[in-house]
PDB file of N, CA and C in Angstrom:
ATOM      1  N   UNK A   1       3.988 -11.930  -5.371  1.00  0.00           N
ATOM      2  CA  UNK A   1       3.331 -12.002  -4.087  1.00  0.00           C
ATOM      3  C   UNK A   1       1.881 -11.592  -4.252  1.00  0.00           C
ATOM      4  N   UNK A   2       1.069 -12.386  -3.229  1.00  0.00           N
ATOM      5  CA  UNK A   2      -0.165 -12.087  -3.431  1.00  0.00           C
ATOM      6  C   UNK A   2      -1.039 -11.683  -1.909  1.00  0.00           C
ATOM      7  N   UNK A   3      -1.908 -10.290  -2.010  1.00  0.00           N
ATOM      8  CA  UNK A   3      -1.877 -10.084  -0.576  1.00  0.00           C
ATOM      9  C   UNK A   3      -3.555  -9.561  -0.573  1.00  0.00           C
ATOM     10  N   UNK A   4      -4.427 -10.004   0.045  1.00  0.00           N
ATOM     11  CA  UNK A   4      -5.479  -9.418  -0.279  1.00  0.00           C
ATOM     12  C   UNK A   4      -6.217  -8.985   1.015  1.00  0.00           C
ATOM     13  N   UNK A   5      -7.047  -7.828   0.808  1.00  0.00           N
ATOM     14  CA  UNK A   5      -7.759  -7.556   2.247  1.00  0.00           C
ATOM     15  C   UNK A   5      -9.283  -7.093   1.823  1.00  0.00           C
ATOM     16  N   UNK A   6      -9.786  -7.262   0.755  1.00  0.00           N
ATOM     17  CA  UNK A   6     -11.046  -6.673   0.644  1.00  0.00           C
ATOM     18  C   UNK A   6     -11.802  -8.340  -0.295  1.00  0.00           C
ATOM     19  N   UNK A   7     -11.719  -9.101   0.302  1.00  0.00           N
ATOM     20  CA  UNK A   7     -12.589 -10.034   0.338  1.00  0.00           C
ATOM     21  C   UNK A   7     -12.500 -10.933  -1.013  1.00  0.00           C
ATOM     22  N   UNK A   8     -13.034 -12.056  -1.033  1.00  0.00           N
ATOM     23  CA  UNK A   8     -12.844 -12.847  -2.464  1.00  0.00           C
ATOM     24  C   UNK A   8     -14.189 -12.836  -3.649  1.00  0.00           C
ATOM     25  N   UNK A   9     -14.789 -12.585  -4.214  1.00  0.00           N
ATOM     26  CA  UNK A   9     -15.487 -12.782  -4.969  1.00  0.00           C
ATOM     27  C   UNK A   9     -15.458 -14.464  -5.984  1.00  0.00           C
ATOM     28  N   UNK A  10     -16.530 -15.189  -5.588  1.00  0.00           N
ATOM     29  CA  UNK A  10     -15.964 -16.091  -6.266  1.00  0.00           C
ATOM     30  C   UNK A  10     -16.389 -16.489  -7.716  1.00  0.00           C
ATOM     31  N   UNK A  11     -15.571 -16.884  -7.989  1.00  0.00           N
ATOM     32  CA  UNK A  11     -15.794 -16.931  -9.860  1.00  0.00           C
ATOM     33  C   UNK A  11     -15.152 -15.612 -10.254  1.00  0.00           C
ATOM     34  N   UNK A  12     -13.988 -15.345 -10.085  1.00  0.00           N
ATOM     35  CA  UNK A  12     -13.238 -14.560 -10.488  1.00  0.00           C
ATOM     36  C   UNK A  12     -11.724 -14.473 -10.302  1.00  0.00           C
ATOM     37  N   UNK A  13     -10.986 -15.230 -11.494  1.00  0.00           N
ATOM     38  CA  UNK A  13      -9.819 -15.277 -11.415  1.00  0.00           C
ATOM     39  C   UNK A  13      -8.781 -14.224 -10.773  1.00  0.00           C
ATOM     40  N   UNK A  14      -7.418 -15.008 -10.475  1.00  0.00           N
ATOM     41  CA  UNK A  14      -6.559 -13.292 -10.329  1.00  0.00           C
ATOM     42  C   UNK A  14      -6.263 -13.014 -11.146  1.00  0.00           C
ATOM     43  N   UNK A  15      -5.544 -11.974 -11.080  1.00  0.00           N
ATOM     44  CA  UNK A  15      -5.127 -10.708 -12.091  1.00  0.00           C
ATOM     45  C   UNK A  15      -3.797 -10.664 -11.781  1.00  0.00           C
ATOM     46  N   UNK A  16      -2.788 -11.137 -12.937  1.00  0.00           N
ATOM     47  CA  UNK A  16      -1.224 -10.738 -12.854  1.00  0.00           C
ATOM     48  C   UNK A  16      -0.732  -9.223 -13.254  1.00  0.00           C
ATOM     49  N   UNK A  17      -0.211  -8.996 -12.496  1.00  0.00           N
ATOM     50  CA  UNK A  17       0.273  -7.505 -12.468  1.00  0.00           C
ATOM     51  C   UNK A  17       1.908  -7.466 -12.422  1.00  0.00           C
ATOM     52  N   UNK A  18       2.425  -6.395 -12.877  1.00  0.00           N
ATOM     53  CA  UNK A  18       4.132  -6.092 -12.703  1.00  0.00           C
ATOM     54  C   UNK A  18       3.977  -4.875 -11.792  1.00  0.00           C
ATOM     55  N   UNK A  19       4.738  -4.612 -10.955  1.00  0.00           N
ATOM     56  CA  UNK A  19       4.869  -3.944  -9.643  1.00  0.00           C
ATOM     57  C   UNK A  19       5.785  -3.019 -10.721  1.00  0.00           C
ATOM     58  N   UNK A  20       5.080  -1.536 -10.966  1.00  0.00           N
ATOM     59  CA  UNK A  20       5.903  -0.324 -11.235  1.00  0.00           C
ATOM     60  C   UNK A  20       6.095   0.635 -10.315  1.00  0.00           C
ATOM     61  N   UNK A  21       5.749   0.542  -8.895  1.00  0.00           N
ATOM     62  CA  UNK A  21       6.588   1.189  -7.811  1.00  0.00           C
ATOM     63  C   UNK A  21       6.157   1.116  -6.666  1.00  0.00           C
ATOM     64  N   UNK A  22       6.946   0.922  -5.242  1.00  0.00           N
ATOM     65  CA  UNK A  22       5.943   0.964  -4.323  1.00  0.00           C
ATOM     66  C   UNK A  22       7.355   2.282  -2.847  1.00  0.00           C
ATOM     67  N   UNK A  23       5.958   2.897  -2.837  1.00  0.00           N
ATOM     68  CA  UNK A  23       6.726   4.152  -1.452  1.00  0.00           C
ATOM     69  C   UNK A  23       6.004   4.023  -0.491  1.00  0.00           C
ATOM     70  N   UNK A  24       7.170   3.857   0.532  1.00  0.00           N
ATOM     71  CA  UNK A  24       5.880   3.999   2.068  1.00  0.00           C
ATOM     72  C   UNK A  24       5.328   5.035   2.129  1.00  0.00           C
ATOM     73  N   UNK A  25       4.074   5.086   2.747  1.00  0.00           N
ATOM     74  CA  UNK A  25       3.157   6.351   3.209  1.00  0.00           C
ATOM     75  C   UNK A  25       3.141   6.210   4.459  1.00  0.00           C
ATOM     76  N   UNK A  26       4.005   7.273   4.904  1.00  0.00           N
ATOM     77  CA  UNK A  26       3.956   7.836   6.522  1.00  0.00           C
ATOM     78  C   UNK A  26       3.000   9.136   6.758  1.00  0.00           C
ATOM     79  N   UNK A  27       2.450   9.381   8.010  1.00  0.00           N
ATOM     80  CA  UNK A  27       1.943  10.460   8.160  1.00  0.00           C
ATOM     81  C   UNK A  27       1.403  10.659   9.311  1.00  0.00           C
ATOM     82  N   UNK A  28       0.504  11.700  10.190  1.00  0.00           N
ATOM     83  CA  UNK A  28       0.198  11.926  11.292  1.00  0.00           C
ATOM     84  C   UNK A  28      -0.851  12.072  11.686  1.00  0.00           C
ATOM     85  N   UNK A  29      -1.155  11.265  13.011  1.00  0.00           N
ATOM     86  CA  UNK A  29      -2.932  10.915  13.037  1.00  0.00           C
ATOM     87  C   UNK A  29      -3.001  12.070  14.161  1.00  0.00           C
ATOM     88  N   UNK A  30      -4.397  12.409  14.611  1.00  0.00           N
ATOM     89  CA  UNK A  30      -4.951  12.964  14.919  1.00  0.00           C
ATOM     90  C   UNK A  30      -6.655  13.010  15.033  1.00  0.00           C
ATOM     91  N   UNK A  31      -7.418  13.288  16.144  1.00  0.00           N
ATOM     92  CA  UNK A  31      -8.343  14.098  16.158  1.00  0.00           C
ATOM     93  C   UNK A  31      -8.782  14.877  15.303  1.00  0.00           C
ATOM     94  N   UNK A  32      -9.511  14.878  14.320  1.00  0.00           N
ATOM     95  CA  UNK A  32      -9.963  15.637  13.324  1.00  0.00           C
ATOM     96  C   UNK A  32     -11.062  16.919  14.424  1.00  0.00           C
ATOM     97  N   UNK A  33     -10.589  18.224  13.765  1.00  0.00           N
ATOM     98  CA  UNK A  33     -11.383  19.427  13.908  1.00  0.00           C
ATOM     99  C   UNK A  33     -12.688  18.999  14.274  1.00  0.00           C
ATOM    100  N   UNK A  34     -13.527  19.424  15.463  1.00  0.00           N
ATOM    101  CA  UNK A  34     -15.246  19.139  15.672  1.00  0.00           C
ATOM    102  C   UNK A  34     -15.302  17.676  15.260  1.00  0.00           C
ATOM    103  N   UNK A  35     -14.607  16.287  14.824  1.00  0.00           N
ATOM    104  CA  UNK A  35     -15.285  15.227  15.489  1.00  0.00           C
ATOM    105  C   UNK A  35     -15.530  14.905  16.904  1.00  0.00           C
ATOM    106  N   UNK A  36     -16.986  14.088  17.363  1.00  0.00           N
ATOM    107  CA  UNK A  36     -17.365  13.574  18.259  1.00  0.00           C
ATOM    108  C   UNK A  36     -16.675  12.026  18.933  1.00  0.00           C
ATOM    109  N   UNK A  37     -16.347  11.455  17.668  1.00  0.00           N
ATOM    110  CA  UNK A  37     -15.708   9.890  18.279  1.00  0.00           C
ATOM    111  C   UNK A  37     -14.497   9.909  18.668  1.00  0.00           C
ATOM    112  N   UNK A  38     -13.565  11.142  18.499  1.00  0.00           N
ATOM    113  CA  UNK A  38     -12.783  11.421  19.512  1.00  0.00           C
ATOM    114  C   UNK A  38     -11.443  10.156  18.794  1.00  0.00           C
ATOM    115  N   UNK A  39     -11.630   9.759  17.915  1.00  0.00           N
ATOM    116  CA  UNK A  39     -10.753   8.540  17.196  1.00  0.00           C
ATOM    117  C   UNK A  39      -9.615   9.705  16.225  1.00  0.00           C
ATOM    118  N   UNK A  40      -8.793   8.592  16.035  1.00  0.00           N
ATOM    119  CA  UNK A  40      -7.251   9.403  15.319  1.00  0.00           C
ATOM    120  C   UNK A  40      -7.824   9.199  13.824  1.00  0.00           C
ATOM    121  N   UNK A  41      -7.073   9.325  12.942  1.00  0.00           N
ATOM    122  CA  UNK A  41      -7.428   9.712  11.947  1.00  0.00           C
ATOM    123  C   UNK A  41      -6.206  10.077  11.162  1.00  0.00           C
ATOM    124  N   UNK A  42      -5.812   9.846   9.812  1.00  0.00           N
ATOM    125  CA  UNK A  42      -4.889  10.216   9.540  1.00  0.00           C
ATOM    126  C   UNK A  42      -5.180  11.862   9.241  1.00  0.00           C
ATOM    127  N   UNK A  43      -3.854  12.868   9.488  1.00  0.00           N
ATOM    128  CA  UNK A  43      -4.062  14.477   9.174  1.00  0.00           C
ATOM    129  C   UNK A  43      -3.964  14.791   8.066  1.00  0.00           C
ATOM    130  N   UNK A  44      -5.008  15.217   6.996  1.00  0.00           N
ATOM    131  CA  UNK A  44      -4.952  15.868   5.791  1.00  0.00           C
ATOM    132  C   UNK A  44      -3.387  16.974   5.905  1.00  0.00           C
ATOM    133  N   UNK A  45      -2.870  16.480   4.496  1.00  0.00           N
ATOM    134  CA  UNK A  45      -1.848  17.387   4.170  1.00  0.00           C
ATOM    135  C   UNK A  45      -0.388  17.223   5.150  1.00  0.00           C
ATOM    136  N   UNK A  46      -0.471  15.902   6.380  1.00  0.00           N
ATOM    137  CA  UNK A  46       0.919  15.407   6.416  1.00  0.00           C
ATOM    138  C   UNK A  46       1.368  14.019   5.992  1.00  0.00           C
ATOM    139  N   UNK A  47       1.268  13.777   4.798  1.00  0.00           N
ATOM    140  CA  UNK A  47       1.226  12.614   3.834  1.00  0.00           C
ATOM    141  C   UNK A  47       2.843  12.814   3.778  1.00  0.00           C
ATOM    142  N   UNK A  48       3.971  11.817   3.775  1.00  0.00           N
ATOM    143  CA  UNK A  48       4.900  11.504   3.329  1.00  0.00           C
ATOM    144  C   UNK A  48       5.398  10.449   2.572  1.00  0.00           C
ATOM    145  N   UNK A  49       5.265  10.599   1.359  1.00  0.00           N
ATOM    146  CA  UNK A  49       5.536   9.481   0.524  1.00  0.00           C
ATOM    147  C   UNK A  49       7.128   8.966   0.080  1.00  0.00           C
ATOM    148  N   UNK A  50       7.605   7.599   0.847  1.00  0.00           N
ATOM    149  CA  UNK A  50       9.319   7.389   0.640  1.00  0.00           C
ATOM    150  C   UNK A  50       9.534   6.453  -0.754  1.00  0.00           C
ATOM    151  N   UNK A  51       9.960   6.757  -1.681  1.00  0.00           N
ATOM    152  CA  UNK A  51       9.909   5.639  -2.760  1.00  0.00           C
ATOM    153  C   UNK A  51      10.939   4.280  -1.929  1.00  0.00           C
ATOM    154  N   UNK A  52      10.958   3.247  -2.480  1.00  0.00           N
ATOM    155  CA  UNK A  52      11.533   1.948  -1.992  1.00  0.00           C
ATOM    156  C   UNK A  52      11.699   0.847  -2.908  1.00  0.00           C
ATOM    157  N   UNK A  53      12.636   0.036  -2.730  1.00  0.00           N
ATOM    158  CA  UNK A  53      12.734  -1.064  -3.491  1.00  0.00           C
ATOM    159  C   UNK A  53      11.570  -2.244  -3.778  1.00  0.00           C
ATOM    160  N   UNK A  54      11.475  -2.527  -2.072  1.00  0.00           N
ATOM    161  CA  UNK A  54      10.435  -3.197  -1.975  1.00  0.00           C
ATOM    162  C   UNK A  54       9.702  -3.157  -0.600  1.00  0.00           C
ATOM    163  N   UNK A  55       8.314  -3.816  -0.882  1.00  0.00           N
ATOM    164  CA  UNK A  55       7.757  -3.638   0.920  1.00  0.00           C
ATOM    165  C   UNK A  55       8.019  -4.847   1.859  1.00  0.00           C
ATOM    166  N   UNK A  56       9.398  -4.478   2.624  1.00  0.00           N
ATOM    167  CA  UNK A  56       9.533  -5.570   3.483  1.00  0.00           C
ATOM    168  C   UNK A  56       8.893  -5.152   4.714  1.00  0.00           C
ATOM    169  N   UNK A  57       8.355  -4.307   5.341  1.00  0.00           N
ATOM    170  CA  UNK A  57       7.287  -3.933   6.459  1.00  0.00           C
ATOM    171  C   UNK A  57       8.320  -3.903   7.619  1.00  0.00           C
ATOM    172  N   UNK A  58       9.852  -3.046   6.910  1.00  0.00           N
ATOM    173  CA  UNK A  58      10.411  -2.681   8.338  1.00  0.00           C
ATOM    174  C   UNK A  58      10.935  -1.076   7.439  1.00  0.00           C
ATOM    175  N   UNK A  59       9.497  -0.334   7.734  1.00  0.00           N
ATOM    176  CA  UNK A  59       9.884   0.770   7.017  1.00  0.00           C
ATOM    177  C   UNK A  59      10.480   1.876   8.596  1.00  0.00           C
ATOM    178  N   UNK A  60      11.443   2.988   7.708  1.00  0.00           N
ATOM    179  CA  UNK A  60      12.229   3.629   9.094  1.00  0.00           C
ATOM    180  C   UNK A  60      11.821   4.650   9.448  1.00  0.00           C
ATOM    181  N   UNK A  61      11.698   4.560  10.721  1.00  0.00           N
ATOM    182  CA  UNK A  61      11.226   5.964  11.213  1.00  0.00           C
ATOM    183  C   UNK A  61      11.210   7.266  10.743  1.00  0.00           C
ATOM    184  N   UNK A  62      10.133   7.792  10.702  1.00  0.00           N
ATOM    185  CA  UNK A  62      10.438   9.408  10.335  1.00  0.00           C
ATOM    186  C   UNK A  62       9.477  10.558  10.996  1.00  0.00           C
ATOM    187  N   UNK A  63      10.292  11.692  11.285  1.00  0.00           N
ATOM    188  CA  UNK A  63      10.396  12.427  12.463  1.00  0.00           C
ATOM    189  C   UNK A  63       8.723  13.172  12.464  1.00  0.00           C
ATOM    190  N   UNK A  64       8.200  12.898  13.254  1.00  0.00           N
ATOM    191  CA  UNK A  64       6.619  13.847  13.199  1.00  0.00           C
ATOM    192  C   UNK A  64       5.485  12.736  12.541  1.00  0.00           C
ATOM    193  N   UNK A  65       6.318  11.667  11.864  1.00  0.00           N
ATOM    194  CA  UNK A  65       4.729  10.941  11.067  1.00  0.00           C
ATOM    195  C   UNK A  65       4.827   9.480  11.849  1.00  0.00           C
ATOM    196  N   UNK A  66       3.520   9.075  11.293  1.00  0.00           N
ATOM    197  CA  UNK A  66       3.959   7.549  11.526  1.00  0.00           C
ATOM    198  C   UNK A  66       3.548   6.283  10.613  1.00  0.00           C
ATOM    199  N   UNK A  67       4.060   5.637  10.025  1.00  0.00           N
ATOM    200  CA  UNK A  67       4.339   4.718   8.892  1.00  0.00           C
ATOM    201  C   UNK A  67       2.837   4.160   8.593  1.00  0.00           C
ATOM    202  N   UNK A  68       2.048   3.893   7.829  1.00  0.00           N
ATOM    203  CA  UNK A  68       0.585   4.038   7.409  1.00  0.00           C
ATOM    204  C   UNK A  68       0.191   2.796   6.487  1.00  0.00           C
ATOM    205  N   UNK A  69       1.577   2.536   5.636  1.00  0.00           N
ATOM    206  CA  UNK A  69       1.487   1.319   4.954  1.00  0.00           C
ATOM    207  C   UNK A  69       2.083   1.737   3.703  1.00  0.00           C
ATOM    208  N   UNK A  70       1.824   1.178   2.766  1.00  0.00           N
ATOM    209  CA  UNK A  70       2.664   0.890   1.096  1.00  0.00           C
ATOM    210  C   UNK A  70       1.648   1.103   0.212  1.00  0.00           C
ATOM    211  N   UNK A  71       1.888   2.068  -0.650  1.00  0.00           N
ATOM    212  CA  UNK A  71       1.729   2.464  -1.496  1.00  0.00           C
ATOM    213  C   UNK A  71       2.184   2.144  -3.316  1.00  0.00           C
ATOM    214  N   UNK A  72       1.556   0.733  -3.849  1.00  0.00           N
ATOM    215  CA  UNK A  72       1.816   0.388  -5.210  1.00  0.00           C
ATOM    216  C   UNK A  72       1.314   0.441  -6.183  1.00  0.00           C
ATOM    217  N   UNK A  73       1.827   1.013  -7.527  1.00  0.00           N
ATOM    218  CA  UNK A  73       1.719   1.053  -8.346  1.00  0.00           C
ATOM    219  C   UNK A  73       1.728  -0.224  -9.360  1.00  0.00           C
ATOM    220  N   UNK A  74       1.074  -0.809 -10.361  1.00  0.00           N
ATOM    221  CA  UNK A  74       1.355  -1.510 -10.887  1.00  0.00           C
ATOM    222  C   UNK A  74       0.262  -1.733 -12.231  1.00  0.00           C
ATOM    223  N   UNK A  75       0.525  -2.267 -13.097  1.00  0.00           N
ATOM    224  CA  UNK A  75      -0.095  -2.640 -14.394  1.00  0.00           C
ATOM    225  C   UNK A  75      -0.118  -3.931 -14.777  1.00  0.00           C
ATOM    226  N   UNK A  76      -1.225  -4.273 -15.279  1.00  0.00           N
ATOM    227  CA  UNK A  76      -1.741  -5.500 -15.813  1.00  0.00           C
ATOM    228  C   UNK A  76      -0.256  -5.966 -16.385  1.00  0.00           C
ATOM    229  N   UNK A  77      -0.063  -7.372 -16.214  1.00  0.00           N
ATOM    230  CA  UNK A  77       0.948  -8.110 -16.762  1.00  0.00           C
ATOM    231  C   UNK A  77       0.554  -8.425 -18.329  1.00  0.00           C
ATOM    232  N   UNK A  78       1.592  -7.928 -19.328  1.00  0.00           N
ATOM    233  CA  UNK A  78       1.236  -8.921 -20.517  1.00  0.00           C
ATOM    234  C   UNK A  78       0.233 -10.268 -21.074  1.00  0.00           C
ATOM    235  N   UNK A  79      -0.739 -10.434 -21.578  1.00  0.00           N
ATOM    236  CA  UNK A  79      -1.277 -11.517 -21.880  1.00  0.00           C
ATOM    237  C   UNK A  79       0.113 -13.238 -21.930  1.00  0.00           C
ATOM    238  N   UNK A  80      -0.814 -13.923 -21.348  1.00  0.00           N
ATOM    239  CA  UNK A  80       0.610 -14.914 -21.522  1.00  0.00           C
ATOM    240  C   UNK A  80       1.311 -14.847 -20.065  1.00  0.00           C
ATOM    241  N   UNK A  81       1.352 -14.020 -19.474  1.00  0.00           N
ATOM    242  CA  UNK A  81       2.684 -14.035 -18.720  1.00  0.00           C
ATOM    243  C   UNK A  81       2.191 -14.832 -17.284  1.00  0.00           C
ATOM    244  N   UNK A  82       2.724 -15.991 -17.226  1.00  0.00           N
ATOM    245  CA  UNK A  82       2.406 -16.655 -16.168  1.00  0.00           C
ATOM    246  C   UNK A  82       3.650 -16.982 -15.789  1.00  0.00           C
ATOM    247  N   UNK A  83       3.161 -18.581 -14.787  1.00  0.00           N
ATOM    248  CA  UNK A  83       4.410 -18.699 -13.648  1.00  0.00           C
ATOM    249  C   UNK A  83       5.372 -17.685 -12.471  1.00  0.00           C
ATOM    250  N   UNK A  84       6.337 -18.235 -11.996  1.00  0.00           N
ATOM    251  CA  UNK A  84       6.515 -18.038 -11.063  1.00  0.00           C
ATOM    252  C   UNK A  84       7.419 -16.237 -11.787  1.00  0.00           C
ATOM    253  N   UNK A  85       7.877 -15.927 -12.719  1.00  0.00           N
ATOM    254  CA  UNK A  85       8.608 -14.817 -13.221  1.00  0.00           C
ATOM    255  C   UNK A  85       6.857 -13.935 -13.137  1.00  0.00           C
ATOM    256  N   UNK A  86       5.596 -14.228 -13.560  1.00  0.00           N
ATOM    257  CA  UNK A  86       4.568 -13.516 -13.543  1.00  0.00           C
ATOM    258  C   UNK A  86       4.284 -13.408 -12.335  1.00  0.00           C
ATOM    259  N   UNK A  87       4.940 -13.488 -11.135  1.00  0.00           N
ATOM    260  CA  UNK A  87       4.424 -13.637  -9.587  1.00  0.00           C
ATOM    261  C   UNK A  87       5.599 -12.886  -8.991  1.00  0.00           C
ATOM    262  N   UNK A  88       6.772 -12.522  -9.530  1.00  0.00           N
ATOM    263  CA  UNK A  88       7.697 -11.716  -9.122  1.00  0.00           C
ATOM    264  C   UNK A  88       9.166 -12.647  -8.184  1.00  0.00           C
ATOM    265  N   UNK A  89       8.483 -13.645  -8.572  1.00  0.00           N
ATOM    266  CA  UNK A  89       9.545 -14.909  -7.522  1.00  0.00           C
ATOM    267  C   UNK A  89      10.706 -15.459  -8.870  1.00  0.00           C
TER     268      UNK A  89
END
């Protein structure tokens, strides 16, 4: 799978990777101490990290936080390793 949010550069191939782990990151927003914009924010130091199989984006509730997104680990794929087994399908 391929998922991108920080823009394309062009003239620059992708990069195959093997997925070595992915945990949801839940946690609790808030008002940060003396800000002015009055905006949430995630709270330093209530980080909950759930390990998981995979990110199907129906992660489960948990008590005090609130689900933040996915957290993956992964490493360059072997030279060579293409097709659809280098894409995780």
């Amino acid at each position: 799978m391929r998922e991108e949010h920080h823009g394309r550069d062009e003239g620059r191939a992708p990069t195959s990777v093997e997925v070595v782990s992915i945990a949801e990151v839940h946690c609790r927003y808030g008002v940060l101490p003396g800000a002015a914009d009055k905006v949430n924010h995630p709270v330093p130091g209530t980080t909950v990290l759930v390990p998981v199989e995979e990110a199907d984006g129906w992660a489960k509730a948990r008590p005090g936080v609130s689900f933040a997104g996915y957290m993956v680990t992964a490493r360059r794929a072997a030279d060579g390793a293409e097709g659809s087994a280098a894409r995780g399908r």
